[in-house]
Protein backbone atom coordinates (compact mmCIF):
# COMPACT_ATOMS: atom_id res chain seq x y z
CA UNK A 1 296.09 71.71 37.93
CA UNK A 2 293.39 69.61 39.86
CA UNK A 3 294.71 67.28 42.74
CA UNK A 4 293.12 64.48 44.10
CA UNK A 5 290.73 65.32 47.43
CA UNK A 6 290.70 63.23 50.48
CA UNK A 7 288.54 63.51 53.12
CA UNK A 8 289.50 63.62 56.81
CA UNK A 9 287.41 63.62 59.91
CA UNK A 10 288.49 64.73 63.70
CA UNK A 11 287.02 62.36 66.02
CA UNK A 12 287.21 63.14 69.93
CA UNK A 13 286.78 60.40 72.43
CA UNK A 14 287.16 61.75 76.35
CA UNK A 15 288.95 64.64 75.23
CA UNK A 16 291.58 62.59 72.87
CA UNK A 17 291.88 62.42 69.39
CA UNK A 18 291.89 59.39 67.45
CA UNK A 19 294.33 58.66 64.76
CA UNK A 20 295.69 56.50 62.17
CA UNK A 21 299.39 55.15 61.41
CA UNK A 22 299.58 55.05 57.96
CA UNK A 23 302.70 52.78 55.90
CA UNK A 24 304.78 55.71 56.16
CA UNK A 25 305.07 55.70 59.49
CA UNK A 26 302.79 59.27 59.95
CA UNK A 27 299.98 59.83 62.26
CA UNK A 28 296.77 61.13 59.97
CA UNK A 29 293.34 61.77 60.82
CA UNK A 30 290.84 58.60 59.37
CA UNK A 31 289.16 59.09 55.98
CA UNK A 32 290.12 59.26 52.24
CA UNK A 33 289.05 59.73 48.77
CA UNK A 34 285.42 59.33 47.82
CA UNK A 35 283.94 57.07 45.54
CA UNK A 36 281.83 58.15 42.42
CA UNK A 37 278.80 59.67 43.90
CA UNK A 38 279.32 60.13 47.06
CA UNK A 39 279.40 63.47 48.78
CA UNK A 40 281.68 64.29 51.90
CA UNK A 41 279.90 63.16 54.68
CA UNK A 42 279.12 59.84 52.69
CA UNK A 43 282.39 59.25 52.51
CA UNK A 44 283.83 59.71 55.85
CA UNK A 45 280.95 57.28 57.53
CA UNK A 46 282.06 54.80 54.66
CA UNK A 47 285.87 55.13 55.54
CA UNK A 48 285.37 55.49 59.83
CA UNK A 49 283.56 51.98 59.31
CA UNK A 50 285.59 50.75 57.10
CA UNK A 51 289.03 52.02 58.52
CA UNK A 52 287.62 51.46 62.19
CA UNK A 53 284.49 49.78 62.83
CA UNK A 54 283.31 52.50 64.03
CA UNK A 55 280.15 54.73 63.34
CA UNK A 56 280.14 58.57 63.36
CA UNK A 57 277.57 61.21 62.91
CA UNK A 58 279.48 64.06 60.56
CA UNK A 59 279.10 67.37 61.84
CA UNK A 60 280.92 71.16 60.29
CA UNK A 61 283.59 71.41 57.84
CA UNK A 62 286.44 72.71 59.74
CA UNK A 63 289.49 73.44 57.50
CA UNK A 64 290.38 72.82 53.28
CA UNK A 65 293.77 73.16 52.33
CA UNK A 66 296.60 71.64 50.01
CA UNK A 67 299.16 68.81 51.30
CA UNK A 68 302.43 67.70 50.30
CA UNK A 69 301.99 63.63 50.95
CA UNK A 70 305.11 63.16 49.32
CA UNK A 71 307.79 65.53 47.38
CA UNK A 72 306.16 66.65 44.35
CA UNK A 73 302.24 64.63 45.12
CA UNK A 74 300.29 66.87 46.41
CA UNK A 75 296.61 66.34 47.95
CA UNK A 76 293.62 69.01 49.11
CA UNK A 77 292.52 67.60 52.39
CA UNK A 78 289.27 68.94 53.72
CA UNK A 79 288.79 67.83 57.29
CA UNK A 80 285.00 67.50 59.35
CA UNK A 81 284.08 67.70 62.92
CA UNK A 82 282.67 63.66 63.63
CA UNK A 83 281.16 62.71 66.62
CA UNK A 84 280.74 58.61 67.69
CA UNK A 85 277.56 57.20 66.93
CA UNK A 86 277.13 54.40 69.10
CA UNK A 87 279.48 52.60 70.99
CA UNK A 88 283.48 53.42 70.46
CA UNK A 89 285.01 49.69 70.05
CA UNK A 90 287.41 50.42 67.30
CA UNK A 91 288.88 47.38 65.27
CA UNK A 92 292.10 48.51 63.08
CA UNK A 93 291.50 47.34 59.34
CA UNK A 94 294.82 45.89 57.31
CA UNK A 95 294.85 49.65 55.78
CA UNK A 96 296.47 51.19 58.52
CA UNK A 97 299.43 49.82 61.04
CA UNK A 98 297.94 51.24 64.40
CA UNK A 99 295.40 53.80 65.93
CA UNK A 100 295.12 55.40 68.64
CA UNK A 101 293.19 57.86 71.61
CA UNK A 102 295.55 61.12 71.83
CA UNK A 103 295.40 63.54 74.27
CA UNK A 104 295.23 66.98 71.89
CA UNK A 105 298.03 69.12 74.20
CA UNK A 106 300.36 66.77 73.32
CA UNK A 107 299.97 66.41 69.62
CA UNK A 108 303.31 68.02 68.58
CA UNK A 109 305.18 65.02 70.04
CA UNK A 110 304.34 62.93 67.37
CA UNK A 111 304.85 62.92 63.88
CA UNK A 112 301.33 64.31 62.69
CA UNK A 113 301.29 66.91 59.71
CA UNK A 114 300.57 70.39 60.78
CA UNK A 115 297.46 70.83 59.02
CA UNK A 116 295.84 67.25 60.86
CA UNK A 117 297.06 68.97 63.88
CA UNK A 118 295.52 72.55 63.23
CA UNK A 119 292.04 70.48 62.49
CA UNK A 120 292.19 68.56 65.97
CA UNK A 121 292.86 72.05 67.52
CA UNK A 122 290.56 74.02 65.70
CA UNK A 123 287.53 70.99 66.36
CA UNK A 124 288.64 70.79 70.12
CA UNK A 125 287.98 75.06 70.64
CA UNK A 126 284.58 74.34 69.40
CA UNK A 127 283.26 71.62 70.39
CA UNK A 128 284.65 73.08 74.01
CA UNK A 129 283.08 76.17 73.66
CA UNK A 130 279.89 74.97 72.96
CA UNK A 131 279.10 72.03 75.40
């Protein structure tokens, strides 16, 4: 059975994560499906502007792997290091109820699914290690 693929990206500002609220009430990283023709990193510089105003340069793939969104619709999210292109003004667009700039140690207090979370981590321990 083939699932529909949506495309997140991790995006650290000052050492903080920045995430979505989507109409469920969940935190989730910013990006989504991609249009017809458009590979990955296409996508995920059309969905930061659109989603955020805000322009990113898309680095490594960091983690693939298949979500429950909701009992029984199921999703493979494939998640990608970003980096801010530009300045960082981010305006909210009507697809999402809030965003914000979380610090990464204290991502389990809010309602973010475990694989986002595993992403930020897994971004943060190598973008660290290397600069």
């Amino acid at each position: 059975m083939s699932h529909p693929v949506s495309i997140k990206g991790v995006l650290l500002v000052n050492g903080r994560v920045v995430l979505v609220m989507n109409p469920r009430r969940e935190w989730e990283l910013p990006g989504g499906r991609a249009e017809a023709g458009e590979g990955h990193a296409q996508t995920l510089l059309r969905e930061f502007k659109e989603e955020l105003s805000v322009e990113v340069t898309i680095a490594d793939a960091i983690d693939s792997y298949l979500f429950e969104v909701v009992p029984g619709r199921h999703v493979f999210i494939v998640t990608y290091g970003c980096r801010v292109a530009g300045e960082f003004g981010p305006q909210l667009s009507d697809e999402h109820t809030a965003h914000c700039l979380w610090p990464i140690e204290r991502l389990s207090e809010l309602k973010l699914p475990a694989g986002y979370r595993r992403s930020v981590e897994k971004w943060a321990a190598l973008i660290g290690s290397s600069g």
